[in-house]
N, C-alpha and C. Protein backbone atom coordinates (compact mmCIF):
# COMPACT_ATOMS: atom_id res chain seq x y z
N UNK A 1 223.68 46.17 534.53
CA UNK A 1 223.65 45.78 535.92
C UNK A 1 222.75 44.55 536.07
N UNK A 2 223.09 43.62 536.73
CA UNK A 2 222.40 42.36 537.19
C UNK A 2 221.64 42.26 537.74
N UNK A 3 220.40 42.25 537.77
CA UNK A 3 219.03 42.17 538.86
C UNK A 3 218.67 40.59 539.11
N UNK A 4 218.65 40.74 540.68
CA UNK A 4 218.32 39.34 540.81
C UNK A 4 216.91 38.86 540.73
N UNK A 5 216.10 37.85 540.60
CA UNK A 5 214.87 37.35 540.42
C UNK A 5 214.43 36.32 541.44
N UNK A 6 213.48 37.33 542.22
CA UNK A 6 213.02 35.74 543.60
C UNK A 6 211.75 35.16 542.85
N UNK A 7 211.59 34.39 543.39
CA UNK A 7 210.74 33.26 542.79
C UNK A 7 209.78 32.87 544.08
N UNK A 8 208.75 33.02 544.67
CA UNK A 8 207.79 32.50 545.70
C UNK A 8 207.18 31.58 545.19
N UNK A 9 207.26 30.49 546.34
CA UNK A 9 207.12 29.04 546.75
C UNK A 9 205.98 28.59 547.86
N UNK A 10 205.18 28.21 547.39
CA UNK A 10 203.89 28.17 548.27
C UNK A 10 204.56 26.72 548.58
N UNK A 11 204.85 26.47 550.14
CA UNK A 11 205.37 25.06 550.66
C UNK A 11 203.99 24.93 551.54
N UNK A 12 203.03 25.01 551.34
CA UNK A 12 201.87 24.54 552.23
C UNK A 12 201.71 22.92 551.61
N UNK A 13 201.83 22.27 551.29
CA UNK A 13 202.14 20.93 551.01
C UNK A 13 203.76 20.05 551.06
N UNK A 14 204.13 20.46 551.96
CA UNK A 14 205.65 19.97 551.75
C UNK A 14 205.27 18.17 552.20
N UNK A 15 204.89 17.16 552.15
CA UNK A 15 204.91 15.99 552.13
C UNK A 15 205.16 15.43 551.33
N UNK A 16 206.78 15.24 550.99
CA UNK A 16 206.99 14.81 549.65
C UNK A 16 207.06 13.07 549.70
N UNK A 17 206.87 12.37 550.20
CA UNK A 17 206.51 10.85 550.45
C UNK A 17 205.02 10.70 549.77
N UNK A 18 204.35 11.69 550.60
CA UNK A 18 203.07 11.68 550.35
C UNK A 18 202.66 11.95 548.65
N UNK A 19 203.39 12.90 548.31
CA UNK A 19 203.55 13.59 546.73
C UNK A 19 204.16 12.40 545.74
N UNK A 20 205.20 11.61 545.99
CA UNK A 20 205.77 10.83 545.13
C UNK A 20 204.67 9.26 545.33
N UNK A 21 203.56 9.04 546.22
CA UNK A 21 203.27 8.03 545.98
C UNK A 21 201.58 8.36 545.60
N UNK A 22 201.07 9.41 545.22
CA UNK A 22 199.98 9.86 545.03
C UNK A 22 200.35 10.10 543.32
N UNK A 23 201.92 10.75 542.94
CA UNK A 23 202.59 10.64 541.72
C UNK A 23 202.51 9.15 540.95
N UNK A 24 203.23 8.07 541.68
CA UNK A 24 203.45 6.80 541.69
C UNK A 24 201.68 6.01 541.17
N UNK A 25 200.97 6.29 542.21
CA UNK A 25 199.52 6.14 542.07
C UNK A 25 198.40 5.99 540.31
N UNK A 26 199.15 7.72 540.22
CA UNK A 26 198.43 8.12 538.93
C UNK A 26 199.31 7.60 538.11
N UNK A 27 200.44 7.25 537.96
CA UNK A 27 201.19 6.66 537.19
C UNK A 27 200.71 4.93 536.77
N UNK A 28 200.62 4.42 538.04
CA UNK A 28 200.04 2.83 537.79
C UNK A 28 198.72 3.09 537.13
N UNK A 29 197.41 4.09 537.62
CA UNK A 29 196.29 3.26 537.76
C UNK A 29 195.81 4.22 536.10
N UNK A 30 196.99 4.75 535.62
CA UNK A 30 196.34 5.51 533.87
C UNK A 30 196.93 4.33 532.93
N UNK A 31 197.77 3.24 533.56
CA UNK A 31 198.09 2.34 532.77
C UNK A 31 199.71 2.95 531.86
N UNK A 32 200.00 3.97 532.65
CA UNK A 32 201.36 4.19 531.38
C UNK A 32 202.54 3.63 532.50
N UNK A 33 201.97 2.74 533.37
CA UNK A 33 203.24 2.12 533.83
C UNK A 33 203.71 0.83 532.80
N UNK A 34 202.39 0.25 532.74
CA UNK A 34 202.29 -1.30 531.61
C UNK A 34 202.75 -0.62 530.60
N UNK A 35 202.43 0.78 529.76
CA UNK A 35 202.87 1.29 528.61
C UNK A 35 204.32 0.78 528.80
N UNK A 36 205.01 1.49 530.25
CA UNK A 36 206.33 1.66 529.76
C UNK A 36 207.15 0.48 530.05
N UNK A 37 206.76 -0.37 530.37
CA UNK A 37 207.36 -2.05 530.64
C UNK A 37 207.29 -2.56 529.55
N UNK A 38 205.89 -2.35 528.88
CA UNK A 38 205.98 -2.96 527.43
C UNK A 38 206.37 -2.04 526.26
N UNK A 39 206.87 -0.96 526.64
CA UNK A 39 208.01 -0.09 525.37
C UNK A 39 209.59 -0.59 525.98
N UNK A 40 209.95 -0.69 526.98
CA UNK A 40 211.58 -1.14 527.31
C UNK A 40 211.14 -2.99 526.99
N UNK A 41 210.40 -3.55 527.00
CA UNK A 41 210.40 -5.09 526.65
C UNK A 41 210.67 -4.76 524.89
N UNK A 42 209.88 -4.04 524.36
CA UNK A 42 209.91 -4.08 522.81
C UNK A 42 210.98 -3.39 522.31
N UNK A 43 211.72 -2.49 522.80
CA UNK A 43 212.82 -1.53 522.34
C UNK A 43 213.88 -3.08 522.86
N UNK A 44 214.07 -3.69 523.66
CA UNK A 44 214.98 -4.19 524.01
C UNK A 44 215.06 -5.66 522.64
N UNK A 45 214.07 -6.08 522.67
CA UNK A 45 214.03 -7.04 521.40
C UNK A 45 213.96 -6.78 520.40
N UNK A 46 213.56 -5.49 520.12
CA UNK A 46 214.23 -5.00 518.33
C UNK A 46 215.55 -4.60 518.42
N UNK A 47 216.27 -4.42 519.31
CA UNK A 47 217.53 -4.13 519.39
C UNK A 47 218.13 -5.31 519.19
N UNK A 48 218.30 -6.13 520.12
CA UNK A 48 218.15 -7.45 520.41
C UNK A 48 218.51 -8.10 518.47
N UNK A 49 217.29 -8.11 517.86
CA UNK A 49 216.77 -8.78 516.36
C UNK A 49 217.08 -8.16 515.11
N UNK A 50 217.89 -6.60 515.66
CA UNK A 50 218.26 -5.72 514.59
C UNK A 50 219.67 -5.72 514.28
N UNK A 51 220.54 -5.99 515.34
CA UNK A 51 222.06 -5.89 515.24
C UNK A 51 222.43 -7.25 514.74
N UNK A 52 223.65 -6.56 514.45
CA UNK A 52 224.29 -7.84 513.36
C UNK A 52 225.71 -8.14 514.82
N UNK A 53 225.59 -9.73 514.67
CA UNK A 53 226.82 -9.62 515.73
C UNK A 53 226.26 -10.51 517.28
């Protein structure tokens, strides 16, 4: 027999604008935004310098 499974959701923070730019935030200011500009710049030019063609 199938038992269903609830799951409780504390929505006492539902500001999700607020959530994606506080996200956005910690993302710029730990520096793995520059990480990841300069891993798609370098993946794109070894690709780029590796293929034949």
């Amino acid at each position: 027999m199938l038992e269903a499974v609830w799951f409780a959701i504390d929505v006492s923070n539902s500001d999700v604008i607020q959530n994606i730019r506080q996200s956005w935030d910690g993302f710029v200011s730990s520096g793995q935004a520059w990480a990841a500009l300069f891993g798609v710049a370098f993946g794109y030019f070894v690709a780029k310098f590796t293929s034949y063609g």
